[in-house]
PDB file of N, CA and C in Angstrom:
ATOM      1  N   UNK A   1      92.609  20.819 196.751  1.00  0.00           N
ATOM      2  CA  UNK A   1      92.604  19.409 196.401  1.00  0.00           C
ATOM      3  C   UNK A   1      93.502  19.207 195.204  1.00  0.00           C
ATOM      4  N   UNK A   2      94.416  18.337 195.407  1.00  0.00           N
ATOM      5  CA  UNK A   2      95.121  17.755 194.177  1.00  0.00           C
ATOM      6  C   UNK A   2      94.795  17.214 193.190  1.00  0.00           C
ATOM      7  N   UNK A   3      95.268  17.125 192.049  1.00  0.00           N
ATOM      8  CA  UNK A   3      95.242  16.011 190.835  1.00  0.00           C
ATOM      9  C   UNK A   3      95.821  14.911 190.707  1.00  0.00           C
ATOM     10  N   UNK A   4      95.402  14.216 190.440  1.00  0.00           N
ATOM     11  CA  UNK A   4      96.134  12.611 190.198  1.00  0.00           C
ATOM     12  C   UNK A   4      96.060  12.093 188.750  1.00  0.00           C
ATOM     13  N   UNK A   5      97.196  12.478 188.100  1.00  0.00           N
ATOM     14  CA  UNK A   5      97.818  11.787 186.735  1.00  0.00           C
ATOM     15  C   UNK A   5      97.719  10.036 186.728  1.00  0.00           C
ATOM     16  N   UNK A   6      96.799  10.071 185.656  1.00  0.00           N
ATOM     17  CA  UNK A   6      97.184   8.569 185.188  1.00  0.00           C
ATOM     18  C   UNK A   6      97.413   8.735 183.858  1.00  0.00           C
ATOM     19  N   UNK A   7      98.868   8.657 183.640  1.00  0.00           N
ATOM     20  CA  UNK A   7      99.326   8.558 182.245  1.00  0.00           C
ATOM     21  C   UNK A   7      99.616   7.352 182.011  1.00  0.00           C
ATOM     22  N   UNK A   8      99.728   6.418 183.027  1.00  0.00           N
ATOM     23  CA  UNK A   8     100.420   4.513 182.474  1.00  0.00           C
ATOM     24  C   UNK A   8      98.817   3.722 182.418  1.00  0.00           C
ATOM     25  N   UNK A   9      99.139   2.763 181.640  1.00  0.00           N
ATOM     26  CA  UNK A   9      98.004   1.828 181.682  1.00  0.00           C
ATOM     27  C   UNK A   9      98.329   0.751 182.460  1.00  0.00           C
ATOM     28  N   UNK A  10      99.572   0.730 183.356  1.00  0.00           N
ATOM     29  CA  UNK A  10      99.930  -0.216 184.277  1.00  0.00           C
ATOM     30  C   UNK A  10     100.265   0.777 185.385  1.00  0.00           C
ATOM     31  N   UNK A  11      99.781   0.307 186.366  1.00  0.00           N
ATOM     32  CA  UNK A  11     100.354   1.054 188.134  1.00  0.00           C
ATOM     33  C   UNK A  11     100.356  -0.491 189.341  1.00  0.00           C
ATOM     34  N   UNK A  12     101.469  -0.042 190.120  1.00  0.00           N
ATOM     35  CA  UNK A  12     101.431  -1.320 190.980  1.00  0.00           C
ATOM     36  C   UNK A  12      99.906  -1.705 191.598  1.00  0.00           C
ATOM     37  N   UNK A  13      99.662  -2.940 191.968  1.00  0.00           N
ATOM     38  CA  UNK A  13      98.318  -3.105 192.296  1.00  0.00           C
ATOM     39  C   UNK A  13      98.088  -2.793 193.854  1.00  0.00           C
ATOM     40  N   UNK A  14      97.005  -1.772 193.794  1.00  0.00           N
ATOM     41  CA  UNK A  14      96.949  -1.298 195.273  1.00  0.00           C
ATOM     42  C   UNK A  14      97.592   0.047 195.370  1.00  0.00           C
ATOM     43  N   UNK A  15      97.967   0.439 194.189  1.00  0.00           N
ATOM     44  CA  UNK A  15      98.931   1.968 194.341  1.00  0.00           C
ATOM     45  C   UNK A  15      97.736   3.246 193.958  1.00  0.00           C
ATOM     46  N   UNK A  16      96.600   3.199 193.521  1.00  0.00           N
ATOM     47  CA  UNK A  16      95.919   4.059 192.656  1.00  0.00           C
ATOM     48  C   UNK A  16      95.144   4.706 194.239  1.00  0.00           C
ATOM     49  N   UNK A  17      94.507   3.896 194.682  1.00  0.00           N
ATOM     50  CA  UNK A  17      93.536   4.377 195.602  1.00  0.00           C
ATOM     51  C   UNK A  17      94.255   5.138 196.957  1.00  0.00           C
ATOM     52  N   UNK A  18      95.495   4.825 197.055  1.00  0.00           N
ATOM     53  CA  UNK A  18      96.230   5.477 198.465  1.00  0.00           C
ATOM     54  C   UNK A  18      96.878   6.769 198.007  1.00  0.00           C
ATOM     55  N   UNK A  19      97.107   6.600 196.338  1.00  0.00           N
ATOM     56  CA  UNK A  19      97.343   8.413 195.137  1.00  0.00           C
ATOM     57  C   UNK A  19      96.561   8.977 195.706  1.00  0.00           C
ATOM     58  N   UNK A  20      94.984   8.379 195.442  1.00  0.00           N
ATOM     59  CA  UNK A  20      93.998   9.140 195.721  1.00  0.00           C
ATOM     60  C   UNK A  20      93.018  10.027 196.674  1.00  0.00           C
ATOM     61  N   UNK A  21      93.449   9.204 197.661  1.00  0.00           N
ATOM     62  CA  UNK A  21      93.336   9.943 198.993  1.00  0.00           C
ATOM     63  C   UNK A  21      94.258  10.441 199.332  1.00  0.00           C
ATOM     64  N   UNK A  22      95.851  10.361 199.043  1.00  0.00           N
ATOM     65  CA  UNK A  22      96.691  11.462 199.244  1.00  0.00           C
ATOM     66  C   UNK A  22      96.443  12.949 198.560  1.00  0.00           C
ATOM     67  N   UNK A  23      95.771  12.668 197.301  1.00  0.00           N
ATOM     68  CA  UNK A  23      95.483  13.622 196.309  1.00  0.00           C
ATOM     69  C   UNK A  23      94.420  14.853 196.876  1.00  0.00           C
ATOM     70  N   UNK A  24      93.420  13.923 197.790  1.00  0.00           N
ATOM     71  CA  UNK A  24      92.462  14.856 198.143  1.00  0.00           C
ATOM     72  C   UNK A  24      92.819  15.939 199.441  1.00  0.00           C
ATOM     73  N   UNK A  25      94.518  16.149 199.671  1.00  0.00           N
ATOM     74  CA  UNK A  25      94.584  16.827 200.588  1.00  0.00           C
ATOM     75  C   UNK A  25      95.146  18.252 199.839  1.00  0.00           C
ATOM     76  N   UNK A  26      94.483  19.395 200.931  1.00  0.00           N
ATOM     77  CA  UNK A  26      94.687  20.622 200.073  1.00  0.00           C
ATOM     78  C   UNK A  26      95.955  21.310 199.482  1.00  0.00           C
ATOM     79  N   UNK A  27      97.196  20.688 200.146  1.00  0.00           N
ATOM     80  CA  UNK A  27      98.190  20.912 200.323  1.00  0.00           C
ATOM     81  C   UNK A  27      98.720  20.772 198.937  1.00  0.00           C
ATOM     82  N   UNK A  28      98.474  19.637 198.426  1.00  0.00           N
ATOM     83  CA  UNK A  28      98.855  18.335 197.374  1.00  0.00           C
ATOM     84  C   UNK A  28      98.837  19.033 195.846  1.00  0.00           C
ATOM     85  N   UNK A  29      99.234  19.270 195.158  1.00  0.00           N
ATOM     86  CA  UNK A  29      98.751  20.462 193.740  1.00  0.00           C
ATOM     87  C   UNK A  29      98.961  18.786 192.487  1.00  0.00           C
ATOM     88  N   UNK A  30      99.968  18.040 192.710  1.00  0.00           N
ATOM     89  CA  UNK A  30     100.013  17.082 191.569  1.00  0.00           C
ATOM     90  C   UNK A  30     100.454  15.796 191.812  1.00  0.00           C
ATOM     91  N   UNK A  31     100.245  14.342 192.023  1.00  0.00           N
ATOM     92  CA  UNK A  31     100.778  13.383 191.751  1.00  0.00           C
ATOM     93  C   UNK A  31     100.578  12.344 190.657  1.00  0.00           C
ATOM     94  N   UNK A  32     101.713  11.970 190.030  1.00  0.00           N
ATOM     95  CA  UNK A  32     101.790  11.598 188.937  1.00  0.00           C
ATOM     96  C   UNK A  32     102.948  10.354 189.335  1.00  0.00           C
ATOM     97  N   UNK A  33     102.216   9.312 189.047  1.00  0.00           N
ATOM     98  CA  UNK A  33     103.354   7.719 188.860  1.00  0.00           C
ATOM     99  C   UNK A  33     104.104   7.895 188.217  1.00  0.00           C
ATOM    100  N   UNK A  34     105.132   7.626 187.958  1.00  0.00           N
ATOM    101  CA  UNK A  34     106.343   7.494 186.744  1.00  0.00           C
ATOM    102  C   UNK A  34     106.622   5.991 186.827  1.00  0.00           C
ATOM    103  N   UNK A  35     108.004   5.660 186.344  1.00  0.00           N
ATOM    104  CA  UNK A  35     108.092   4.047 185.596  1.00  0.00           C
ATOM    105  C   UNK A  35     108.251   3.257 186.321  1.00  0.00           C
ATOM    106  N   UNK A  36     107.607   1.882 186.012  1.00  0.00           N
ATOM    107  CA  UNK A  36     107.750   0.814 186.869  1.00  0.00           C
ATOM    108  C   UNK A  36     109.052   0.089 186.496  1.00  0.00           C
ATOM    109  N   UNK A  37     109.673  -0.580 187.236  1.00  0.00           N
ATOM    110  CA  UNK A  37     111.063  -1.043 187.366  1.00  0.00           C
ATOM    111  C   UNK A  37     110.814  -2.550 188.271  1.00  0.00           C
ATOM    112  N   UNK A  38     112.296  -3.444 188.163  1.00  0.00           N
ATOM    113  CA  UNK A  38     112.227  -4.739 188.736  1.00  0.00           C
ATOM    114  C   UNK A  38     112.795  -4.290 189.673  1.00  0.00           C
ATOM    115  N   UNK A  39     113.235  -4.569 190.815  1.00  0.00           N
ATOM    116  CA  UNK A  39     113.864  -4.800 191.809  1.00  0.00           C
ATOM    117  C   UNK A  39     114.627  -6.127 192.505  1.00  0.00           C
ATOM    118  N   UNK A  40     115.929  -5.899 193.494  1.00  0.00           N
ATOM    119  CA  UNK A  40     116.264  -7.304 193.777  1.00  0.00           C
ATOM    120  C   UNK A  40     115.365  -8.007 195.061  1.00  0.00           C
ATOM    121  N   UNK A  41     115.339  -7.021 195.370  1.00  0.00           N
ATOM    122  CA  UNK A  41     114.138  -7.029 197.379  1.00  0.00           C
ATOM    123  C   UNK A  41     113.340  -7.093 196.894  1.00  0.00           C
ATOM    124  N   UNK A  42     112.569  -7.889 198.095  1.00  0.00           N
ATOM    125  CA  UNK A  42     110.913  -8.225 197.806  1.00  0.00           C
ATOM    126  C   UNK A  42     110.956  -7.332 198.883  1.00  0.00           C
ATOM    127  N   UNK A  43     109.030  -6.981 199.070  1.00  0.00           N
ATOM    128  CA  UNK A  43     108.430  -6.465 200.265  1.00  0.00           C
ATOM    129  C   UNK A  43     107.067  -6.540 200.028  1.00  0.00           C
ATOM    130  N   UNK A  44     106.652  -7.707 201.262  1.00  0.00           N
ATOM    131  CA  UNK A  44     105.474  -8.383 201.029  1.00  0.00           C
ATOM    132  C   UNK A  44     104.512  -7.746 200.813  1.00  0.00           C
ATOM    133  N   UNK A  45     104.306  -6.251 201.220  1.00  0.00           N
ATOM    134  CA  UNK A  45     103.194  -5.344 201.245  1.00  0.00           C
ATOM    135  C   UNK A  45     103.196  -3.977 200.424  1.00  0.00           C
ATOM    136  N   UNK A  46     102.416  -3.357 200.468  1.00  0.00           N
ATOM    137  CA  UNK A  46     102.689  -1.869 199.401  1.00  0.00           C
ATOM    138  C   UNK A  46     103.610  -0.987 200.289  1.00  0.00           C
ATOM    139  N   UNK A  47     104.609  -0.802 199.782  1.00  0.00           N
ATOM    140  CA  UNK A  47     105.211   0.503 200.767  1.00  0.00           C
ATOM    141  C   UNK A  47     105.305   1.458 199.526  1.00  0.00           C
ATOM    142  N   UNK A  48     105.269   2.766 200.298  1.00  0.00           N
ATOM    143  CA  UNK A  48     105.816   3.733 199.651  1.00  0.00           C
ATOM    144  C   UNK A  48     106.272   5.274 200.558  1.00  0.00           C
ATOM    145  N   UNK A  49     108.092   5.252 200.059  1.00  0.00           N
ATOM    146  CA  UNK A  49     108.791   5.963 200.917  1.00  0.00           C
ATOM    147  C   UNK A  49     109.169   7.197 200.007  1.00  0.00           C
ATOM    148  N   UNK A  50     109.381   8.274 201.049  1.00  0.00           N
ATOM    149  CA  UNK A  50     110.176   9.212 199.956  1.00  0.00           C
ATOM    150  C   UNK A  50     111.156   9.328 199.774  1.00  0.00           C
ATOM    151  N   UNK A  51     111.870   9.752 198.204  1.00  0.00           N
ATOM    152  CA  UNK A  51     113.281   9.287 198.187  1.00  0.00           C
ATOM    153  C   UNK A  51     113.789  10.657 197.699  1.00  0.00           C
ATOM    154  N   UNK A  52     113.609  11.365 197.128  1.00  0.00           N
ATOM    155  CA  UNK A  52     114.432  13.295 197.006  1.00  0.00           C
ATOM    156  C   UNK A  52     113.582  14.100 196.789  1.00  0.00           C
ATOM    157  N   UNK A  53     113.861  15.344 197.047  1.00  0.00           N
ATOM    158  CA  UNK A  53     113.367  16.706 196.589  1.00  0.00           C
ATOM    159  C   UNK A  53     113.884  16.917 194.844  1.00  0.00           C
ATOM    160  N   UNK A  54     112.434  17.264 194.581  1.00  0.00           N
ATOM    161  CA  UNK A  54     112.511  17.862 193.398  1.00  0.00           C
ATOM    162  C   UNK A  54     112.448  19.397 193.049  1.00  0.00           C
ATOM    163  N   UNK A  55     112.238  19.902 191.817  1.00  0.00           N
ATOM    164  CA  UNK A  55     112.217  21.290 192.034  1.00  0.00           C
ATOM    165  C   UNK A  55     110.997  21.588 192.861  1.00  0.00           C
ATOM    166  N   UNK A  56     109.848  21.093 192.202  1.00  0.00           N
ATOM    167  CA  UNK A  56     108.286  21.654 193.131  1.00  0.00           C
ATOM    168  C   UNK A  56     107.949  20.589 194.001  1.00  0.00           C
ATOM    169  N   UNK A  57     108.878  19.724 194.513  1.00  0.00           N
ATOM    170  CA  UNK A  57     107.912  18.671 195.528  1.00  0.00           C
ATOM    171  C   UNK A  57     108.596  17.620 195.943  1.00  0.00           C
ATOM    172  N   UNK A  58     108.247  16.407 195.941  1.00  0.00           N
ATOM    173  CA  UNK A  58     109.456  15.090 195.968  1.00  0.00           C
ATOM    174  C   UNK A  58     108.819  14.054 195.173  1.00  0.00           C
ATOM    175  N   UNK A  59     109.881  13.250 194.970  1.00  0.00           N
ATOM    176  CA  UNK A  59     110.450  11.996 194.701  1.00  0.00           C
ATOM    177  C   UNK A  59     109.599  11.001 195.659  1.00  0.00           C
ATOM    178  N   UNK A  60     108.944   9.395 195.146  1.00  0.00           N
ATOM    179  CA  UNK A  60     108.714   8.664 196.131  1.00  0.00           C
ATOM    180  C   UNK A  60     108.864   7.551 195.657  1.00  0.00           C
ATOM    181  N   UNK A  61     108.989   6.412 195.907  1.00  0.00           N
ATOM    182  CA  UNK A  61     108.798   5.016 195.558  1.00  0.00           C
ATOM    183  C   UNK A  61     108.027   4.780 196.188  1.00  0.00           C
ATOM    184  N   UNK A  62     107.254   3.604 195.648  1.00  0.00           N
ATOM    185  CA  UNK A  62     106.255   2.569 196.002  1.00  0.00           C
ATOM    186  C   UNK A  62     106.593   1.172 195.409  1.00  0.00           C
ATOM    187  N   UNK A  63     106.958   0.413 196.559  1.00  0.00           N
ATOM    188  CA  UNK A  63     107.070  -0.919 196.199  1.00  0.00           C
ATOM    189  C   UNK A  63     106.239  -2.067 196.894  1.00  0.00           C
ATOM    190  N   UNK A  64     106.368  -3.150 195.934  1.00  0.00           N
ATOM    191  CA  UNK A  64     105.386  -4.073 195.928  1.00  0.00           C
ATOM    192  C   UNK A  64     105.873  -5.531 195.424  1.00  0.00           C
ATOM    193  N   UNK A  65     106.453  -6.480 196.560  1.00  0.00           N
ATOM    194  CA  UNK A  65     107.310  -7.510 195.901  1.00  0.00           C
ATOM    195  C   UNK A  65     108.234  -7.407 194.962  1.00  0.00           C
ATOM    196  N   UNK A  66     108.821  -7.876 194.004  1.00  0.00           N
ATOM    197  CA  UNK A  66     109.773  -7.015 192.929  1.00  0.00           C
ATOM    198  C   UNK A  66     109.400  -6.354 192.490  1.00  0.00           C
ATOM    199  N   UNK A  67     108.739  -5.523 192.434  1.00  0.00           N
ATOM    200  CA  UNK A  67     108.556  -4.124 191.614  1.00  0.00           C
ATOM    201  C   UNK A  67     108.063  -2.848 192.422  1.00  0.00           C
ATOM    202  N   UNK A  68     108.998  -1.842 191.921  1.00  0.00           N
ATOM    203  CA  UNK A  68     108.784  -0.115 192.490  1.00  0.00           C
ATOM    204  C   UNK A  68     108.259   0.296 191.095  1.00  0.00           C
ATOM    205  N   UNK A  69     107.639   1.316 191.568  1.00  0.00           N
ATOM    206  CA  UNK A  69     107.341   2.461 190.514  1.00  0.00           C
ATOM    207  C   UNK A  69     107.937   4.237 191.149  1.00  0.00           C
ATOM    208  N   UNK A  70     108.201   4.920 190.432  1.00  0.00           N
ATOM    209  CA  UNK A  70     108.336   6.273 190.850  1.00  0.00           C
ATOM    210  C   UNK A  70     107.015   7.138 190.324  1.00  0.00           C
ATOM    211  N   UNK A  71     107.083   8.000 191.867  1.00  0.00           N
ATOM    212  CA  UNK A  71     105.792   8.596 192.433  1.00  0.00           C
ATOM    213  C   UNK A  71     106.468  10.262 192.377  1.00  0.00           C
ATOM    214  N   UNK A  72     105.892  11.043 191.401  1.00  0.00           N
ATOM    215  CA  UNK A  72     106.523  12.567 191.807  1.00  0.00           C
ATOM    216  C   UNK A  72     105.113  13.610 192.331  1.00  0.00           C
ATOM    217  N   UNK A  73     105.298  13.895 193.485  1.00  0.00           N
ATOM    218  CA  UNK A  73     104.457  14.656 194.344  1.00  0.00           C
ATOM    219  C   UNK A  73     104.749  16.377 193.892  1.00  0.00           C
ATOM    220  N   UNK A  74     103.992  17.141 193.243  1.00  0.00           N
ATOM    221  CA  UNK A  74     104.171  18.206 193.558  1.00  0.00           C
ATOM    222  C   UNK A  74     103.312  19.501 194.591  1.00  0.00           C
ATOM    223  N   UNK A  75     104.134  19.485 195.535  1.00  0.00           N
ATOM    224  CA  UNK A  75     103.448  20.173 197.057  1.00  0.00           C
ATOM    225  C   UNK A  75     104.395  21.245 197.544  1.00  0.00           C
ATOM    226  N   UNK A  76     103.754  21.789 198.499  1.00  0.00           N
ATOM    227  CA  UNK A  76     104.505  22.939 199.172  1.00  0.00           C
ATOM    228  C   UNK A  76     104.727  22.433 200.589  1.00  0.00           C
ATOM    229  N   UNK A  77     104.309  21.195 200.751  1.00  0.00           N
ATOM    230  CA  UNK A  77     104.603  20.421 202.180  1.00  0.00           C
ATOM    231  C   UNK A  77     106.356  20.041 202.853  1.00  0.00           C
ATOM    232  N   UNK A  78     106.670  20.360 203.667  1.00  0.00           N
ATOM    233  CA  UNK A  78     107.606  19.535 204.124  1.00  0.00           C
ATOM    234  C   UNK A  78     107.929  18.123 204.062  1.00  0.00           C
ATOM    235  N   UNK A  79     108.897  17.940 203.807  1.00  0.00           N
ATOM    236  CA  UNK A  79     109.101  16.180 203.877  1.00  0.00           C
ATOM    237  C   UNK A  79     108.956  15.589 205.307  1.00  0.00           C
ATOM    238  N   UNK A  80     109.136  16.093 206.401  1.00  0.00           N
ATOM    239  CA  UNK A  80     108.344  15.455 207.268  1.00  0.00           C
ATOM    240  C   UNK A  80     107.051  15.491 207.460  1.00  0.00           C
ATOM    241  N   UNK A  81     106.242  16.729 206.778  1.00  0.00           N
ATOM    242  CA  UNK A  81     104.576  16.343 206.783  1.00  0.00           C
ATOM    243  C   UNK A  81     104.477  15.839 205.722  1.00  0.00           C
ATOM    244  N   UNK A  82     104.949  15.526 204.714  1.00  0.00           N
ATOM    245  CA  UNK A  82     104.518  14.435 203.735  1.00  0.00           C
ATOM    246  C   UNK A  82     104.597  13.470 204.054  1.00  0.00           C
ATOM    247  N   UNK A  83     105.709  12.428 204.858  1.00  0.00           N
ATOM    248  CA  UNK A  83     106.011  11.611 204.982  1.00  0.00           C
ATOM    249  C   UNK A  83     105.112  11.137 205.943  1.00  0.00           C
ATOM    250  N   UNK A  84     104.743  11.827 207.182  1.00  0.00           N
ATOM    251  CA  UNK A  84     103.880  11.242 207.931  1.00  0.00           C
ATOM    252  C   UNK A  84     102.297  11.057 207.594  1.00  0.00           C
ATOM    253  N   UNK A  85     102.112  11.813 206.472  1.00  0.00           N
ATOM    254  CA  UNK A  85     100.746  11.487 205.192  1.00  0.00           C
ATOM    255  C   UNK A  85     100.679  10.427 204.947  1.00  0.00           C
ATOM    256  N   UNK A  86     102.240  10.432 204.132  1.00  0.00           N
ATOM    257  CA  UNK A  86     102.282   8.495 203.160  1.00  0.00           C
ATOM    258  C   UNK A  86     102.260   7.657 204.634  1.00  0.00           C
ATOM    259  N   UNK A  87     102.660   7.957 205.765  1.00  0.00           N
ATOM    260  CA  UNK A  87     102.984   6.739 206.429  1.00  0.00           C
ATOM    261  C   UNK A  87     101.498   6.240 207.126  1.00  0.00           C
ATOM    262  N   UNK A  88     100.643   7.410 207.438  1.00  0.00           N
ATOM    263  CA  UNK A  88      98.895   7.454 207.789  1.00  0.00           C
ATOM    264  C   UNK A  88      98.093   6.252 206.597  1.00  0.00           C
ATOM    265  N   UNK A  89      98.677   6.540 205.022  1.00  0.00           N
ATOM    266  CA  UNK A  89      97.899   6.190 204.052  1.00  0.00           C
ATOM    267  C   UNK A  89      98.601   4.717 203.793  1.00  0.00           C
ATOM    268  N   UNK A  90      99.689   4.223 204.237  1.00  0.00           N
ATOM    269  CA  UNK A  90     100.709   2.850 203.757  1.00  0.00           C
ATOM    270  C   UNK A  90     100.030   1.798 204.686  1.00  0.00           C
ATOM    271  N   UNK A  91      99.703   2.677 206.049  1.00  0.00           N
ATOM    272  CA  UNK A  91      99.214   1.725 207.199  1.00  0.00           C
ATOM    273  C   UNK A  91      97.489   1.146 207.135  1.00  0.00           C
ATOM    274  N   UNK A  92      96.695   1.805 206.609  1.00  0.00           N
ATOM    275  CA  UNK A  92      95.455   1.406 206.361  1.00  0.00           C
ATOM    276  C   UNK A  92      95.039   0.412 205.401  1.00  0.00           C
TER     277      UNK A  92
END
């Protein structure tokens, strides 16, 4: 089971609880939000996609009308089994 970092006192709304059940998979060793940012695109709903490999894991955004935040996953998962995780947890 993973850990889930809350180091901000701000996270997009609706972003904490889909961390968290991503968190509880065994695979998962760390996710941690990083900074929230404006954006020019809206997107009416929470998405969150992955965007690079890092040294131990990936890169993700989560966006939410103008604003993304960066999401760093550290796992031993493939980016296609991660991705089809976030896409299980974006849809509920």
């Amino acid at each position: 089971m993973g850990r889930l970092v809350i180091n901000h006192s701000t996270n997009i709304e609706g972003l904490i609880p889909i961390l968290q059940k991503l968190s509880r998979n065994i695979n998962i060793r760390t996710i941690t939000p990083g900074v929230i940012s404006r954006v020019r695109g809206r997107s009416s709903k929470l998405i969150i996609r992955l965007s690079v490999k890092t040294i131990n894991g990936y890169k993700a955004i989560a966006r939410k009308g103008k604003t993304a935040q960066e999401i760093f996953i550290s796992t031993d998962l493939s980016k296609d089994q991660l991705k089809q995780m976030i896409e299980i947890y974006n849809n509920k």
